[in-house]
C-alpha atoms as a PDB file:
ATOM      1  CA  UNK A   1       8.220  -9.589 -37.610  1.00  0.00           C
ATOM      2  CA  UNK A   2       9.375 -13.299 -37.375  1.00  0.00           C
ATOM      3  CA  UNK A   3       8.756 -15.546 -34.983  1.00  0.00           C
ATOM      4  CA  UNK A   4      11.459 -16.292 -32.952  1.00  0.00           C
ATOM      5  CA  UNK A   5      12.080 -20.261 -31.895  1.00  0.00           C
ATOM      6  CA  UNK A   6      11.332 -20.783 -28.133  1.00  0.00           C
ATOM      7  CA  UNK A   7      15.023 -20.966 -27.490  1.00  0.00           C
ATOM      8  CA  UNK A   8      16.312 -17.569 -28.813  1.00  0.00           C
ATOM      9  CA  UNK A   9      13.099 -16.327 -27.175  1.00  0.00           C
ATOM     10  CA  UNK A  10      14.605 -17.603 -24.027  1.00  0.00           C
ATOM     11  CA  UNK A  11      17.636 -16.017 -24.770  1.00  0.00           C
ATOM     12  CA  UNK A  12      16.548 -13.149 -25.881  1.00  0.00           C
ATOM     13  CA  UNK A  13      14.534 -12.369 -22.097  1.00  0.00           C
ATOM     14  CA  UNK A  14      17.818 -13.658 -20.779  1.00  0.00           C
ATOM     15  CA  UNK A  15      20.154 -10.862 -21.909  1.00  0.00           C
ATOM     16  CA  UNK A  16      17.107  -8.525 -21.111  1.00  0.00           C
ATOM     17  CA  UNK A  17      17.829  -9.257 -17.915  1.00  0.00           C
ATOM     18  CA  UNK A  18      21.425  -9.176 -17.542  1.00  0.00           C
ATOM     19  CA  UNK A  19      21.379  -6.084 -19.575  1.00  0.00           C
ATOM     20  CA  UNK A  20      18.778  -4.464 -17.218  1.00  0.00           C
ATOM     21  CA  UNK A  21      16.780  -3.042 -20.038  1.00  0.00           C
ATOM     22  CA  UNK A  22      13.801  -3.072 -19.373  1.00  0.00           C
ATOM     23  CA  UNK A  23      13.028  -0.969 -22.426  1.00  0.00           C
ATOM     24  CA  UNK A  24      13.957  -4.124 -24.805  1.00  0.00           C
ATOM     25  CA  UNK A  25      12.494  -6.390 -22.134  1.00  0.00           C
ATOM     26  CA  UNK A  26       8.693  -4.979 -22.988  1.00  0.00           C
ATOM     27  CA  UNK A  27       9.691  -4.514 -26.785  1.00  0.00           C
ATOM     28  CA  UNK A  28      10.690  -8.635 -26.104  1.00  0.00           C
ATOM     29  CA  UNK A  29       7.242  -9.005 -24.069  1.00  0.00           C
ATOM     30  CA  UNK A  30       4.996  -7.069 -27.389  1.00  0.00           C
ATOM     31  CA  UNK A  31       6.448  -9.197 -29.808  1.00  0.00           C
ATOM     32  CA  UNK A  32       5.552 -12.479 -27.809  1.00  0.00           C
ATOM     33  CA  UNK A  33       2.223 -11.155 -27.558  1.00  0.00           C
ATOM     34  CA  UNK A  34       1.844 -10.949 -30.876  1.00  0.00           C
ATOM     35  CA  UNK A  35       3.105 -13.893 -31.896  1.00  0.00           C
ATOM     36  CA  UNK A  36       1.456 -16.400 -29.852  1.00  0.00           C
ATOM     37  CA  UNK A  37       4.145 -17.571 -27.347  1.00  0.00           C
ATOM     38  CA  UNK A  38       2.940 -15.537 -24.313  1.00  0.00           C
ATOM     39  CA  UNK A  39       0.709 -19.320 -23.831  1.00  0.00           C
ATOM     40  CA  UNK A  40       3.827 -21.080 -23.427  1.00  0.00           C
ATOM     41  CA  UNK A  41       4.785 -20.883 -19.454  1.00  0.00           C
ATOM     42  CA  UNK A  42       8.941 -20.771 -19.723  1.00  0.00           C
ATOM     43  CA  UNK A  43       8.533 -18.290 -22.197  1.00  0.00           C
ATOM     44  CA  UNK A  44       6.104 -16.628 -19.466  1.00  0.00           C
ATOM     45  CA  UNK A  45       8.148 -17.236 -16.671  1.00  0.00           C
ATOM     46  CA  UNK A  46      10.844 -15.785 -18.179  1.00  0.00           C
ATOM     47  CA  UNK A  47       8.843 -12.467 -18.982  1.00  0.00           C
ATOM     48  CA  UNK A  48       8.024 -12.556 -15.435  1.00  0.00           C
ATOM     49  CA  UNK A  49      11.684 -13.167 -14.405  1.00  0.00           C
ATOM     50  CA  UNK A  50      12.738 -10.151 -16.269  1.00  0.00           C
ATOM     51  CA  UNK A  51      10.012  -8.275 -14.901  1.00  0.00           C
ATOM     52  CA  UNK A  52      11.236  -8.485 -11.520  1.00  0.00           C
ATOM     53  CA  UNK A  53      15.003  -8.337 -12.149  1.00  0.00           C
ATOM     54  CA  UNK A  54      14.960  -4.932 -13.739  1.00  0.00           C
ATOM     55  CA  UNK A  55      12.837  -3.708 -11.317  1.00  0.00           C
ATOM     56  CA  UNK A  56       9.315  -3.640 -12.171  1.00  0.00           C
ATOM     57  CA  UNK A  57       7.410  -6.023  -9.853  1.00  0.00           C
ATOM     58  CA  UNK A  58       4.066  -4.956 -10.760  1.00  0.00           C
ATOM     59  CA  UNK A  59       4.325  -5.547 -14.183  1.00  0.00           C
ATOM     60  CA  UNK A  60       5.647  -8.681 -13.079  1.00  0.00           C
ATOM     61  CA  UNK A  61       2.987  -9.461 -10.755  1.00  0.00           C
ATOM     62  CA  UNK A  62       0.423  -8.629 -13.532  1.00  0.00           C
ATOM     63  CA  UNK A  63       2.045 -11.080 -15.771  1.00  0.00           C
ATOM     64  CA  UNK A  64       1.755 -13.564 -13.207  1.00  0.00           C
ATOM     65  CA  UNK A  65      -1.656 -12.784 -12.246  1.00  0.00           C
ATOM     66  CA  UNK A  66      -2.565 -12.945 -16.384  1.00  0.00           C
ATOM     67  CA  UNK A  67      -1.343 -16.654 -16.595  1.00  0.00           C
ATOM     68  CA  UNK A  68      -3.947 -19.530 -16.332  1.00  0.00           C
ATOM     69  CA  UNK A  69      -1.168 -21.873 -15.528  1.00  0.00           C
ATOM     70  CA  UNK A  70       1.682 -21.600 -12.627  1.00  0.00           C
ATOM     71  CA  UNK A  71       4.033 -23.671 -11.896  1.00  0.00           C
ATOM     72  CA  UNK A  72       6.247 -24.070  -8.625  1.00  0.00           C
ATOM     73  CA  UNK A  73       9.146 -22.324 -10.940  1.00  0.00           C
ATOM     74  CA  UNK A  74       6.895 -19.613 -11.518  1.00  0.00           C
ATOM     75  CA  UNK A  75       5.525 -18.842  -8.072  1.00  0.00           C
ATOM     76  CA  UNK A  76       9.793 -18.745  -7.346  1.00  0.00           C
ATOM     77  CA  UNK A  77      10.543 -16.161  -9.710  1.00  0.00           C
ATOM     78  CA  UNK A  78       7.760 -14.167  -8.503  1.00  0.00           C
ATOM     79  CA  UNK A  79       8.943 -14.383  -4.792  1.00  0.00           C
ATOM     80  CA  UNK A  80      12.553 -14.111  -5.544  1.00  0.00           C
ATOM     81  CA  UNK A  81      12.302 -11.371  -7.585  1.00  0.00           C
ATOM     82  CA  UNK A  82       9.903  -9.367  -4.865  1.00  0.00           C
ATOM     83  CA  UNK A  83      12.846 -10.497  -2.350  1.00  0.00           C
ATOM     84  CA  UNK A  84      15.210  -9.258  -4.552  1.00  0.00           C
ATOM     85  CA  UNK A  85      13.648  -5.501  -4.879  1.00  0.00           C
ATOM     86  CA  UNK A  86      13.181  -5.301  -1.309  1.00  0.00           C
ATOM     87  CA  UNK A  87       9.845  -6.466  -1.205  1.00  0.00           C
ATOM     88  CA  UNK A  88       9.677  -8.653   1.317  1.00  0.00           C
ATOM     89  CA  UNK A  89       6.338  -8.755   2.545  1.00  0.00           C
ATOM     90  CA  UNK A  90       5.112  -9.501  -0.982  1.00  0.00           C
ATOM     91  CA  UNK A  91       6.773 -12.319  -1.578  1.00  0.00           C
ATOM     92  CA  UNK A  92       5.803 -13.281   2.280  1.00  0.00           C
ATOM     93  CA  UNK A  93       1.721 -13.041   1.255  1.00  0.00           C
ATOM     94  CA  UNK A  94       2.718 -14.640  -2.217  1.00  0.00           C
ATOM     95  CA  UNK A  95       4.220 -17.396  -0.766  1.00  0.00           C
ATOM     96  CA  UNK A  96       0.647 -17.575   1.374  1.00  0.00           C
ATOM     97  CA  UNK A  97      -1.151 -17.761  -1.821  1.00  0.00           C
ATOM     98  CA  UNK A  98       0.791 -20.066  -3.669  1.00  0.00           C
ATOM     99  CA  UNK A  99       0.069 -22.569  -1.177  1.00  0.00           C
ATOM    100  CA  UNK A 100      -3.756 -21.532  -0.785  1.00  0.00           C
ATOM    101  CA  UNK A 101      -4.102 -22.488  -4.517  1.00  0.00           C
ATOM    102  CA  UNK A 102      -6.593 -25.296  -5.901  1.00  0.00           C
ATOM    103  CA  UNK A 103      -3.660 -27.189  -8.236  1.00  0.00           C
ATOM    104  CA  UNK A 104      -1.589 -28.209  -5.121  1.00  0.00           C
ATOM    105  CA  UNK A 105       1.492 -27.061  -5.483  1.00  0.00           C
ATOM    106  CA  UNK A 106       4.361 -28.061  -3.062  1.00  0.00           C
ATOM    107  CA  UNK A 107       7.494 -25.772  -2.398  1.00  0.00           C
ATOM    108  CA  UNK A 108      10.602 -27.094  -3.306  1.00  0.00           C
ATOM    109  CA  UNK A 109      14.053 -26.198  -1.812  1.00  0.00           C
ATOM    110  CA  UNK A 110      14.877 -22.906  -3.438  1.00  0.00           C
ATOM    111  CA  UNK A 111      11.355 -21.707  -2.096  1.00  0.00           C
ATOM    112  CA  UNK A 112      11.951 -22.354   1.478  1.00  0.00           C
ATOM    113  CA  UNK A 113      15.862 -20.453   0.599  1.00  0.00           C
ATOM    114  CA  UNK A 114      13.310 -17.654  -0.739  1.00  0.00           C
ATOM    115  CA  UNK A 115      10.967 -17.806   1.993  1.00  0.00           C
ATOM    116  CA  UNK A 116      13.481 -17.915   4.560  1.00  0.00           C
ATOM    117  CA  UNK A 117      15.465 -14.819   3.512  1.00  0.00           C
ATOM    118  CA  UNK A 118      12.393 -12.598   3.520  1.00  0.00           C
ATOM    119  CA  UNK A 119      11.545 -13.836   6.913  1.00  0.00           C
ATOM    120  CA  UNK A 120      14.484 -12.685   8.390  1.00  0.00           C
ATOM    121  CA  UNK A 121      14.718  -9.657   6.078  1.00  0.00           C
ATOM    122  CA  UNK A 122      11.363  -8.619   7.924  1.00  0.00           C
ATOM    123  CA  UNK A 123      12.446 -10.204  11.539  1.00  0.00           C
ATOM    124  CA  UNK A 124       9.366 -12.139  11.039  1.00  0.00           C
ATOM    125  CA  UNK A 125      10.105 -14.625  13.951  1.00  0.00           C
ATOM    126  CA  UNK A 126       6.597 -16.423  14.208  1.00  0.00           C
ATOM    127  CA  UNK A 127       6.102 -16.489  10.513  1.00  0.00           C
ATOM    128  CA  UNK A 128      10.079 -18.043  10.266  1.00  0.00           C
ATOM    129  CA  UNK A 129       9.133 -20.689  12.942  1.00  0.00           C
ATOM    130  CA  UNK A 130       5.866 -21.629  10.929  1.00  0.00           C
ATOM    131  CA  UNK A 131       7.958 -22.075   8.168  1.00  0.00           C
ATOM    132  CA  UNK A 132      11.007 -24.151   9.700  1.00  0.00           C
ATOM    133  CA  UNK A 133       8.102 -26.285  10.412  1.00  0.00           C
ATOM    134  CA  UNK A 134       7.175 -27.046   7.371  1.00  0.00           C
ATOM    135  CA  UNK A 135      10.792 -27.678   6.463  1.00  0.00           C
ATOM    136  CA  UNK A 136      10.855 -30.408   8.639  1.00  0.00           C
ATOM    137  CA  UNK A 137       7.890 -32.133   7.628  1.00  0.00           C
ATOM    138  CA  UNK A 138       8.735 -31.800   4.285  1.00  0.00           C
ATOM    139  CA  UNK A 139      12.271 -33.662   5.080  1.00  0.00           C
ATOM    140  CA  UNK A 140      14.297 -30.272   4.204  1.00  0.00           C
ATOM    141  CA  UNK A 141      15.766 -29.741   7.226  1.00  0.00           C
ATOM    142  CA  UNK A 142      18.547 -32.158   6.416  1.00  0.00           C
ATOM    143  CA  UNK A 143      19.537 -30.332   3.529  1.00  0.00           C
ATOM    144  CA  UNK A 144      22.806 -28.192   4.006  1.00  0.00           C
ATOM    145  CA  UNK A 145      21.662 -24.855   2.286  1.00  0.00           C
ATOM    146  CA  UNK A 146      18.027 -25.003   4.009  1.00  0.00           C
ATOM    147  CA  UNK A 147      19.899 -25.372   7.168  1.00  0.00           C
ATOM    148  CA  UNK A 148      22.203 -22.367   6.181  1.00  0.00           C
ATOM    149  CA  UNK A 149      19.120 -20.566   5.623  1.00  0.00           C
ATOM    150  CA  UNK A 150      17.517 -21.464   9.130  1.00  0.00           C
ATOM    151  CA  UNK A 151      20.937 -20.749  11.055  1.00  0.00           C
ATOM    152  CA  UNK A 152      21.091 -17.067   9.269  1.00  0.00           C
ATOM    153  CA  UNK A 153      17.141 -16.344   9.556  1.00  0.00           C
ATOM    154  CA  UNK A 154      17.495 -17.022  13.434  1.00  0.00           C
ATOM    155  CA  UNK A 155      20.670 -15.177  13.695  1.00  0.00           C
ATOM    156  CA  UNK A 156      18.993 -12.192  11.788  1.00  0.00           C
ATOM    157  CA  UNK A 157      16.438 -12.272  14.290  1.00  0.00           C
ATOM    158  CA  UNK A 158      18.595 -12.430  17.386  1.00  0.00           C
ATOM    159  CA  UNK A 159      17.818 -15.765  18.177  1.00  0.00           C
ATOM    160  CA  UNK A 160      21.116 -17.142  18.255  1.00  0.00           C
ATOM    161  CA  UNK A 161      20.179 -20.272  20.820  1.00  0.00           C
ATOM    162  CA  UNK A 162      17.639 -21.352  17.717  1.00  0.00           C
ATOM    163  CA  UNK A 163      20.748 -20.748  15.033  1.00  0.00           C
ATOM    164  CA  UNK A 164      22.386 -22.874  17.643  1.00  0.00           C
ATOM    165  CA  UNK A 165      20.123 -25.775  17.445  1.00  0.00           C
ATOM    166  CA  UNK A 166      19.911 -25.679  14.242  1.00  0.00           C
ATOM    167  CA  UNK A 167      23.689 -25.539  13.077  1.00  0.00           C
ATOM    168  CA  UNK A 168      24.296 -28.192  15.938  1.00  0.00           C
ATOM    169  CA  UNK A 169      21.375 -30.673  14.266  1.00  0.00           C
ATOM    170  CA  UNK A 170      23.264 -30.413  10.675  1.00  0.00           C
ATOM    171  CA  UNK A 171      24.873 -33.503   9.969  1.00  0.00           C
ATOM    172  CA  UNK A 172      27.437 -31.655   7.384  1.00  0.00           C
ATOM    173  CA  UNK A 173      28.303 -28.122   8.143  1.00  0.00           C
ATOM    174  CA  UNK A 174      30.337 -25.771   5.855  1.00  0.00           C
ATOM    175  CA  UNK A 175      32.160 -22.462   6.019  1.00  0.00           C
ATOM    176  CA  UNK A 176      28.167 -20.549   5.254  1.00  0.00           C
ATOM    177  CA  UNK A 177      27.063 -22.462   8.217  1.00  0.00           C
ATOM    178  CA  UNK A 178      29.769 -21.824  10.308  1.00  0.00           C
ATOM    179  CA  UNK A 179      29.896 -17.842   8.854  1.00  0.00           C
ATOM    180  CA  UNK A 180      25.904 -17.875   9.896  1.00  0.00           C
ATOM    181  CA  UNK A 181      26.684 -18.437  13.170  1.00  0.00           C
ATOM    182  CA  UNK A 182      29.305 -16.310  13.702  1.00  0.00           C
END
């Protein structure tokens, strides 16, 4: 076969993924393989990504584990697509790792939305507390969908005094914040 270009690569993975076929997803993941562009991390992200959203988190996880270099959009499609198959406590001791690695790598927004939802998926109260924490020394907290997140991780919880706090310190609040609450 021909190489395909990076971007119909991309594409390729991409309708893998809404397709759910995982079938053509590994056919997709061979033919990378062979042709070089498994070295190229979107192209590996993306094999990860597909991984996970049609349901195979190991061979997602082995993926990720195979790659010499991971970025902070990597170490989110891992945990998101763990959060998304239920897998909450995975993506909980991923998270762990990702910030016990030697590259420093910071979470961004969309990790701490991650994080959050499989903290309150798993009632995980201290672990959601450490966590808000380091929202708000990393300036998050201001944010309107990391606040969102907070408010619904506390009300999952049953701490609905914290959610208080929380949607009370939001300088915007919308009808997710309010709905959070509620």
């Amino acid at each position: 076969g021909r190489v395909c270009s990076h971007p119909t690569t991309l594409c390729l993975l991409k309708s893998c993924i809404n397709q759910k076929s995982l079938i053509h997803g590994r056919l997709m993941n061979d033919h990378i393989i062979r042709n070089g562009q498994i070295f190229d991390v979107s192209i590996a992200t993306s094999l990860i990504d597909m991984y996970a959203k049609c349901g195979s988190t190991d061979e997602a996880q082995r993926m990720f584990d195979a790659l010499s270099i991971k970025n902070v959009v990597t170490w989110n499609v891992l945990i998101s697509g763990c959060i998304l198959g239920g897998q909450n406590a995975r993506a909980l001791l991923l998270f762990e790792r990702m910030k016990k690695q030697k590259e420093v790598i910071y979470p961004v927004k969309v990790t701490y939305l991650y994080i959050l939802k499989a903290c309150g998926g798993l009632i995980a109260v201290q672990k959601g507390n450490l966590i808000y924490h380091d929202i708000i020394s990393s300036g998050f907290d201001v944010d309107l969908m990391v606040g969102n997140s907070v408010i619904d991780f506390y009300a999952k919880c049953g701490l609905l005094q914290e959610a208080r706090k929380v949607f009370t310190r939001l300088l915007i609040r919308d009808v997710v914040s309010w709905n959070s609450l509620i």
